[in-house]
N, C-alpha and C. Protein backbone atom coordinates (compact mmCIF):
# COMPACT_ATOMS: atom_id res chain seq x y z
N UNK A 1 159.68 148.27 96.72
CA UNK A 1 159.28 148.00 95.36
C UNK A 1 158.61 149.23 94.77
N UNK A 2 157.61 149.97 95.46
CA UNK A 2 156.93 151.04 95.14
C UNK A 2 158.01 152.66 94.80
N UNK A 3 159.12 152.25 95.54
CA UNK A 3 159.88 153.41 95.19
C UNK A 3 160.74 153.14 94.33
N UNK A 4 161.28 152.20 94.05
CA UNK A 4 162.26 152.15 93.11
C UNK A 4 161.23 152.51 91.34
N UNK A 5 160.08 151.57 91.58
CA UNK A 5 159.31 151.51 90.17
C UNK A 5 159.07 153.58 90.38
N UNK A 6 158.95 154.43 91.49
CA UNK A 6 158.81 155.57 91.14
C UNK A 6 159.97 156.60 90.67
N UNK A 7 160.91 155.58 91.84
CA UNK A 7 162.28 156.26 91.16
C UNK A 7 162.50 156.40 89.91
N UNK A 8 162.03 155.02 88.99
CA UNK A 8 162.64 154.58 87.64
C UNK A 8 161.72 155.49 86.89
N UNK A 9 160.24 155.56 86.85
CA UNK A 9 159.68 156.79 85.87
C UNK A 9 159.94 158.24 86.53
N UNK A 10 160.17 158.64 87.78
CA UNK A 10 160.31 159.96 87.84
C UNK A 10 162.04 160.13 87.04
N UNK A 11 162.49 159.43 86.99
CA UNK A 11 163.87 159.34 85.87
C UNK A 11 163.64 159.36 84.70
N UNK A 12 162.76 158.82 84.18
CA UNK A 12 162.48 158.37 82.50
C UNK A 12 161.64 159.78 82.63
N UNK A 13 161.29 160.66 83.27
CA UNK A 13 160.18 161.51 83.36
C UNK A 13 161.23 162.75 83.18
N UNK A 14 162.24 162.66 83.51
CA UNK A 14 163.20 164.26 83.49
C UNK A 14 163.86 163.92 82.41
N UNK A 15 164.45 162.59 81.79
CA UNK A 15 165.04 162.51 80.14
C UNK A 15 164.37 163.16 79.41
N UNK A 16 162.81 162.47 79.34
CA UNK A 16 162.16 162.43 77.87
C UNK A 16 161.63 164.13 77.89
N UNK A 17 161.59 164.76 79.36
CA UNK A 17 161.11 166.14 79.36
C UNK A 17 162.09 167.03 78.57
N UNK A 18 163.09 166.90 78.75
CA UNK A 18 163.89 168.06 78.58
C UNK A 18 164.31 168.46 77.26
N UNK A 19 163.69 167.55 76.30
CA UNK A 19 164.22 167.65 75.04
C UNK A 19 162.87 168.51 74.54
N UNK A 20 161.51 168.46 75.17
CA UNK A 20 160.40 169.15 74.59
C UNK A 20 160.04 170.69 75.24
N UNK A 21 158.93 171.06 74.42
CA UNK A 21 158.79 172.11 74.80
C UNK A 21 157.88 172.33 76.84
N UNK A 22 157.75 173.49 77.13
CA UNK A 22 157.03 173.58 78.09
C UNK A 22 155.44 172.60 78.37
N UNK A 23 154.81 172.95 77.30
CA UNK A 23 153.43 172.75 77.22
C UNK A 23 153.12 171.14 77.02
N UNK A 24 153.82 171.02 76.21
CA UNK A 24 153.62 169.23 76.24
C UNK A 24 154.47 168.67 77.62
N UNK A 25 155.29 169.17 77.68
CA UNK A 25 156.46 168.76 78.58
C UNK A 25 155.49 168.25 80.05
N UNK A 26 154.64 169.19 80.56
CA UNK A 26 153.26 169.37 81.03
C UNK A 26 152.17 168.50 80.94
N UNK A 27 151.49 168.31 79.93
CA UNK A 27 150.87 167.26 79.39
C UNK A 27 151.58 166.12 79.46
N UNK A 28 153.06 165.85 79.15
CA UNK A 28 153.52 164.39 79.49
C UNK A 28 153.61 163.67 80.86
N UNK A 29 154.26 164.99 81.60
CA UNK A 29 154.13 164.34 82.84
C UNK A 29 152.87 164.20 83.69
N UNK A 30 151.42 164.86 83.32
CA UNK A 30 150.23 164.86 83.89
C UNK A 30 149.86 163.62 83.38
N UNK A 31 149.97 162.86 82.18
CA UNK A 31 149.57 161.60 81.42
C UNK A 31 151.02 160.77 82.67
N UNK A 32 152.12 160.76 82.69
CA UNK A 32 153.21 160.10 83.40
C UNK A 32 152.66 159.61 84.73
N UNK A 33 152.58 161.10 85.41
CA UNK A 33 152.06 160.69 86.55
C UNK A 33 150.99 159.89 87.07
N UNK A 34 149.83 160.33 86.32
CA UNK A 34 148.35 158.99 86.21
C UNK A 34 148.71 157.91 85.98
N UNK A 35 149.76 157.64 85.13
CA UNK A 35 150.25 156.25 85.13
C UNK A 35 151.07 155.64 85.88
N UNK A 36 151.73 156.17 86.60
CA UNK A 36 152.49 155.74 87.90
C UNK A 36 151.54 155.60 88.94
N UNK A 37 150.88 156.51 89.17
CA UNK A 37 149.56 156.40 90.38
C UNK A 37 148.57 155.44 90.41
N UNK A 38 148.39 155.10 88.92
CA UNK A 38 147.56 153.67 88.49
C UNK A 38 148.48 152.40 88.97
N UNK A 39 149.80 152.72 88.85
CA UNK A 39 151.05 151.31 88.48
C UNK A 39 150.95 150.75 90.28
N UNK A 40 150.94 152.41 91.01
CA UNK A 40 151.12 151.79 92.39
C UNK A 40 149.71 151.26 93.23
N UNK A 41 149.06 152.04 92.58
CA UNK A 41 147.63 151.38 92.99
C UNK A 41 147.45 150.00 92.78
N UNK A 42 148.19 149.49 91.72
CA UNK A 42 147.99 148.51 91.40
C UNK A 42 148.68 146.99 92.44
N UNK A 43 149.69 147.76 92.45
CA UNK A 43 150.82 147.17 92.97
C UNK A 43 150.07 147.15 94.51
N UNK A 44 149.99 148.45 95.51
CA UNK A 44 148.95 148.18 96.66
C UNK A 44 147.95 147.05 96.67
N UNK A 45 147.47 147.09 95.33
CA UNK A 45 146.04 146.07 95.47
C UNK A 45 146.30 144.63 95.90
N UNK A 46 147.53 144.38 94.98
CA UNK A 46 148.42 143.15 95.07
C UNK A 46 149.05 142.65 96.54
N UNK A 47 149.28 143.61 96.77
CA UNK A 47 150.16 143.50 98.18
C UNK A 47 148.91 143.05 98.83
N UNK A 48 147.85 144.06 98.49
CA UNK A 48 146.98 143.68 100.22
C UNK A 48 146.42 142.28 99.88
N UNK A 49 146.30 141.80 98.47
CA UNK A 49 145.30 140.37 98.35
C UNK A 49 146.36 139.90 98.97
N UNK A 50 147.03 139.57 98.74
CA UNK A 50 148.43 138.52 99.00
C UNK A 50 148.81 137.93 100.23
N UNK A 51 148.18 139.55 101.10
CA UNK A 51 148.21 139.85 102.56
C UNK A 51 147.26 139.03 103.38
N UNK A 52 146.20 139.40 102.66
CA UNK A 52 144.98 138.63 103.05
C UNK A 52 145.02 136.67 102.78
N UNK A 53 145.45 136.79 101.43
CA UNK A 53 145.70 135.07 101.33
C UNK A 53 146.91 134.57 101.84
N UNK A 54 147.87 135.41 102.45
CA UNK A 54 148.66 134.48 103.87
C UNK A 54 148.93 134.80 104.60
N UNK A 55 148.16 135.63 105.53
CA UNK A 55 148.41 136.04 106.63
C UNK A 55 148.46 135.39 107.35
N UNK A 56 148.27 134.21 107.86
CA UNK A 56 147.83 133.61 109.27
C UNK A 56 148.27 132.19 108.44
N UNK A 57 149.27 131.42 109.55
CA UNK A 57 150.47 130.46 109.43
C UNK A 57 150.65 129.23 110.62
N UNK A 58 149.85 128.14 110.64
CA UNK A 58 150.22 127.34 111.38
C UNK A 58 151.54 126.40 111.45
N UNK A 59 152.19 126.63 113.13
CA UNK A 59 153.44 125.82 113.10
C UNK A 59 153.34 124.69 114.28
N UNK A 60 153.43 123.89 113.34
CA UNK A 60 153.10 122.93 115.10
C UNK A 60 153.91 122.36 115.97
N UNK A 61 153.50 122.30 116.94
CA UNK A 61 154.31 121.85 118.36
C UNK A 61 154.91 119.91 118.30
N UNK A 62 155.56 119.81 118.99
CA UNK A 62 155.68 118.41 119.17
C UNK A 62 154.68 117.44 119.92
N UNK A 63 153.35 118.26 120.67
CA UNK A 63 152.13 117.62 120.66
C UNK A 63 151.34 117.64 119.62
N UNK A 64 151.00 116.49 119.30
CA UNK A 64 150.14 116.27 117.68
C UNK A 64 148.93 116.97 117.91
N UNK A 65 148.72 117.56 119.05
CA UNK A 65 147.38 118.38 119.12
C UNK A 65 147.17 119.61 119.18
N UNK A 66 147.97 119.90 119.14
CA UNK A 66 148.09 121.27 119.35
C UNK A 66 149.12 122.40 118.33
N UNK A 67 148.64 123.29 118.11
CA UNK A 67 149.74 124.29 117.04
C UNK A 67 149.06 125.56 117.21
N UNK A 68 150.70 126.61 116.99
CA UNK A 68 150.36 127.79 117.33
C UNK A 68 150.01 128.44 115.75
N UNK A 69 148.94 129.11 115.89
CA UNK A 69 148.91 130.20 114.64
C UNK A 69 149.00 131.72 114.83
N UNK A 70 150.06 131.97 113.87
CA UNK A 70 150.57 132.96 113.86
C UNK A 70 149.79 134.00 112.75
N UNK A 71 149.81 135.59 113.40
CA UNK A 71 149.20 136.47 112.45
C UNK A 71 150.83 136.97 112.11
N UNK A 72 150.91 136.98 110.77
CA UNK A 72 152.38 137.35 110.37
C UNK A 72 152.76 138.62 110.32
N UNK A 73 151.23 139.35 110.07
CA UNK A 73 151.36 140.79 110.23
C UNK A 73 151.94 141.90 111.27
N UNK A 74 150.10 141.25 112.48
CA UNK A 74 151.19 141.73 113.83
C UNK A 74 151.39 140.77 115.02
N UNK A 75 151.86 139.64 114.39
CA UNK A 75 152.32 138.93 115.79
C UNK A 75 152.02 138.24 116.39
N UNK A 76 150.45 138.33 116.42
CA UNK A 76 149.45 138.17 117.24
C UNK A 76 149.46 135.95 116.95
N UNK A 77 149.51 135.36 118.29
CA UNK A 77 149.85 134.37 118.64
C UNK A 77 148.52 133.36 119.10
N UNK A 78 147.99 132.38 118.58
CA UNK A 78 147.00 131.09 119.29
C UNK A 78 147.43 130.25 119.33
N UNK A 79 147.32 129.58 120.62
CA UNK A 79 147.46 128.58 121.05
C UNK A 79 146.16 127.66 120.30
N UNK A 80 146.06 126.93 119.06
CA UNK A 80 144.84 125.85 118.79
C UNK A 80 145.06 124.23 119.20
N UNK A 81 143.94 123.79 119.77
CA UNK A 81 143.95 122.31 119.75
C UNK A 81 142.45 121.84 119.04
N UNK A 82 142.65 120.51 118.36
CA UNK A 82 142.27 120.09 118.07
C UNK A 82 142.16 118.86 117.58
N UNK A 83 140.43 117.99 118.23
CA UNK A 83 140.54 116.71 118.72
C UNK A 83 139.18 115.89 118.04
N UNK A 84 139.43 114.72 118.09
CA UNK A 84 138.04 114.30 117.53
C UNK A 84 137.15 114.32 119.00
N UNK A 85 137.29 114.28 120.18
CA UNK A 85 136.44 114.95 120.89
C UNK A 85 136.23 116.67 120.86
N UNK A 86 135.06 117.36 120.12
CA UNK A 86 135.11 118.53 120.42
C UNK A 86 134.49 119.35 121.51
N UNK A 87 134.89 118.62 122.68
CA UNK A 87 134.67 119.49 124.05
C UNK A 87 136.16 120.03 124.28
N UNK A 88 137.17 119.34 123.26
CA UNK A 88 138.33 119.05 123.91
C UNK A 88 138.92 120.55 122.58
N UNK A 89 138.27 120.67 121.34
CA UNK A 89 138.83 121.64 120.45
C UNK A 89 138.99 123.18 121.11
N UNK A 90 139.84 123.95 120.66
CA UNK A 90 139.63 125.27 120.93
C UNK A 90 140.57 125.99 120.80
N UNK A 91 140.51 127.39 120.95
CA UNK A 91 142.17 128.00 120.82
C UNK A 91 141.88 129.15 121.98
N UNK A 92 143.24 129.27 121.63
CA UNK A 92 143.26 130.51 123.62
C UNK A 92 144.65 130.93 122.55
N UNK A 93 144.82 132.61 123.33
CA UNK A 93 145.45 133.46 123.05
C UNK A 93 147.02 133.46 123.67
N UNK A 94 148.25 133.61 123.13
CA UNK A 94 149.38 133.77 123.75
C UNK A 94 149.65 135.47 123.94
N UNK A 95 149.05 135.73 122.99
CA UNK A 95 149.69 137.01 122.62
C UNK A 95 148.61 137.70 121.81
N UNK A 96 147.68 138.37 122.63
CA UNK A 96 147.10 139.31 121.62
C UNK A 96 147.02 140.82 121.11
N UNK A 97 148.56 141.02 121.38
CA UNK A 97 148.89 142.91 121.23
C UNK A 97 148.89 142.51 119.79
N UNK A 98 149.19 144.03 119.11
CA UNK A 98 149.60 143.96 117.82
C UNK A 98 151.28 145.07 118.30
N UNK A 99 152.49 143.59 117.59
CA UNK A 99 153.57 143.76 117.72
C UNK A 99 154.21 144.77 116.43
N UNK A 100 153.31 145.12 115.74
CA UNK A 100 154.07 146.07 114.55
C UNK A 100 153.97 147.20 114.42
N UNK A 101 153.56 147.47 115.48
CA UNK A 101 152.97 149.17 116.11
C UNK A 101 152.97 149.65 114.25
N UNK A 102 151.50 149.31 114.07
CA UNK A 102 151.20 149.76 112.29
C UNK A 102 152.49 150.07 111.46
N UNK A 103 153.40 149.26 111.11
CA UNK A 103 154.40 149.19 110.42
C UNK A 103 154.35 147.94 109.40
N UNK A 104 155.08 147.55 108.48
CA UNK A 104 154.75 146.81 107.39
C UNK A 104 155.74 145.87 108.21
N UNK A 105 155.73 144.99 109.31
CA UNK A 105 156.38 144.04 109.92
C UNK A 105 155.79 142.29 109.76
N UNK A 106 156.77 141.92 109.21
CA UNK A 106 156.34 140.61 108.88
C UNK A 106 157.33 139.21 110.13
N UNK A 107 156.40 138.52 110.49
CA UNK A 107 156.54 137.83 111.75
C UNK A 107 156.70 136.24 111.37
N UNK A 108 157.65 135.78 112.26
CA UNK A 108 157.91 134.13 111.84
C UNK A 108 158.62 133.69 113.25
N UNK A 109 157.79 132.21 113.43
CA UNK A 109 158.10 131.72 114.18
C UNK A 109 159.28 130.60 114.31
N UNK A 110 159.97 130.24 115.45
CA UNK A 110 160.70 129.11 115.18
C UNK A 110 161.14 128.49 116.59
N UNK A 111 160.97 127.37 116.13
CA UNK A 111 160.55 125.69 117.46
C UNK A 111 162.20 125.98 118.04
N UNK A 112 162.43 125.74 119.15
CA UNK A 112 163.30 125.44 120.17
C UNK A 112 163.56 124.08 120.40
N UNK A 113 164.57 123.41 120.97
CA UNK A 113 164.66 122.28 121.39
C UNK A 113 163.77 121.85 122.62
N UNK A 114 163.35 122.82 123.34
CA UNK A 114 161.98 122.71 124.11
C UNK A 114 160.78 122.71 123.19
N UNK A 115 159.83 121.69 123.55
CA UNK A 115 159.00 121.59 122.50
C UNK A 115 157.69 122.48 123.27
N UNK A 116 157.51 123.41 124.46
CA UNK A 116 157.01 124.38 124.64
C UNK A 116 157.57 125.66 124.54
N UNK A 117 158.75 125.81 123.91
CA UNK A 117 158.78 127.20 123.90
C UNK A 117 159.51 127.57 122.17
N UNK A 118 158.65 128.67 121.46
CA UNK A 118 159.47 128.93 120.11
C UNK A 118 160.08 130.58 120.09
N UNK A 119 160.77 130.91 119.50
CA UNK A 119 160.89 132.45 119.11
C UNK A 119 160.37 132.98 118.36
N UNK A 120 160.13 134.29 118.58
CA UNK A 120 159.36 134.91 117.47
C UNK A 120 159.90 136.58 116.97
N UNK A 121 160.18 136.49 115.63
CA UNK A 121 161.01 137.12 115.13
C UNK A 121 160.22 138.11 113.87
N UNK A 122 160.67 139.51 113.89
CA UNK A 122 160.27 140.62 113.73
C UNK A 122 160.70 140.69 112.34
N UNK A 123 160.42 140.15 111.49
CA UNK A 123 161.76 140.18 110.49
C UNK A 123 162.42 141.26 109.46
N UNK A 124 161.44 142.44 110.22
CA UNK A 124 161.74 143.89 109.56
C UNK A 124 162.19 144.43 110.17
N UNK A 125 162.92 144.56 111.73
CA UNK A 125 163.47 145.32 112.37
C UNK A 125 164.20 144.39 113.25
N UNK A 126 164.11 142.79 113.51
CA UNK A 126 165.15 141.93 113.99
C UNK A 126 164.15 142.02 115.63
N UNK A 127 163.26 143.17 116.04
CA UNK A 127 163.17 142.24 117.39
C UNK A 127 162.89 140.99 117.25
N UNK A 128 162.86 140.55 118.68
CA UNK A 128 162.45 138.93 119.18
C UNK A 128 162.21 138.89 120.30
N UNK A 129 161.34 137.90 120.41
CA UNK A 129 160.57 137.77 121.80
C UNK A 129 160.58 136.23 121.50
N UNK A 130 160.57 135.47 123.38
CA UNK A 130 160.26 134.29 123.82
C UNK A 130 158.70 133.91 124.54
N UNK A 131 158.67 132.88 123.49
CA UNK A 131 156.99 132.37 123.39
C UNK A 131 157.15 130.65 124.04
N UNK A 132 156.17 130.47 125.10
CA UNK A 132 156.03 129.80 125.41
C UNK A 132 154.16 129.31 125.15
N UNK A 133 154.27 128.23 125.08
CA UNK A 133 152.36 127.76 124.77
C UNK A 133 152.19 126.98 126.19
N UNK A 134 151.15 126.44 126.40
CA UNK A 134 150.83 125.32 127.38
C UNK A 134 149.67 125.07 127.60
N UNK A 135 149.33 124.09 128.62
CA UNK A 135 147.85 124.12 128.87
C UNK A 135 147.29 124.70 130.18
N UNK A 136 147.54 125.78 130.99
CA UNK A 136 147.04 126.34 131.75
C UNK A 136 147.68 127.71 131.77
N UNK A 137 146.87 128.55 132.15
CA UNK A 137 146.72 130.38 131.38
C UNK A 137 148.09 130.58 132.08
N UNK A 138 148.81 130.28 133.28
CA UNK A 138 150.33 130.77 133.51
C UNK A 138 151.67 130.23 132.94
N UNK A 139 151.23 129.28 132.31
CA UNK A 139 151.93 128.43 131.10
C UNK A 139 152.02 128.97 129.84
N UNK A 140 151.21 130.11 129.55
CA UNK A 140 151.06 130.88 128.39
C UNK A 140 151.44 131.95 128.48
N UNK A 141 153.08 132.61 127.83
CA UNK A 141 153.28 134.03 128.13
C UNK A 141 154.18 133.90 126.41
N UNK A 142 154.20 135.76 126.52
CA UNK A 142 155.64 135.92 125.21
C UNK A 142 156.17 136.97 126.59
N UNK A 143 157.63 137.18 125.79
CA UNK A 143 158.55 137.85 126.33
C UNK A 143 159.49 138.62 125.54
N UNK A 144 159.73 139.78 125.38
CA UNK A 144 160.31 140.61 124.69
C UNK A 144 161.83 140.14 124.78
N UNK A 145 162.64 139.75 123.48
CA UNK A 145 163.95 140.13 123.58
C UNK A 145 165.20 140.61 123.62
N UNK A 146 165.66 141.56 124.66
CA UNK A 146 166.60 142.84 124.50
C UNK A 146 167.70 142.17 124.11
């Protein structure tokens, strides 16, 4: 999005130049450019609220107690339960790398006909890995998919 909106004024930026002289020509694009630099700033700002108000995505399991939440950003996987006994609430980790090795990678999960195991899908570069949840720590793994 950020390059095309730069593509489109650094274009409108070599039309409207070439018909003027040096000096304004200068002055237009120093006024051009501040305004593109404002447009994407802007546009950044947007992205990151947006980021922040949905990052993190519960999908739930076929036990009514339990659901995994997903960080969509990088990957990053919980196992949550939750009960009207709260000795019994809590969440534990499937996966706590960050899978987007700092890349703009957006992550989504999806249920299997096993109701412990979902995939989890890279959706900017297509990896996938197999996610399993459970209730004891060797019951809980992901797995990279070649």
């Amino acid at each position: 999005m950020q390059k095309i909106i730069f593509l489109l004024c650094a274009t409108f930026c070599t039309f409207s130049s070439s018909a003027q002289n040096e000096f304004s020509t200068k002055n237009n694009i120093d006024s051009i450019s501040s305004y593109i630099a404002k447009l994407i700033e802007d546009i950044d700002v947007r992205l990151y609220k947006n980021e922040l108000n949905d990052r993190y995505r519960f999908y739930p399991t076929e036990n009514i107690y339990n659901f995994l939440k997903l960080d969509i950003r990088t990957g990053r996987i919980d196992q949550v339960q939750w009960s009207l006994d709260i000795s019994k609430e809590g969440s534990l980790s499937i996966n706590s790398d960050d899978l987007s090795w700092g890349r703009g990678s957006l992550f989504e999960l999806y249920p299997t006909k096993n109701m412990y195991q979902f995939l989890l899908l890279d959706k900017s570069d297509g990896r996938a890995w197999h996610v399993q949840w459970g209730f004891k720590d060797k019951e809980r793994w992901i797995r990279r998919i070649y």
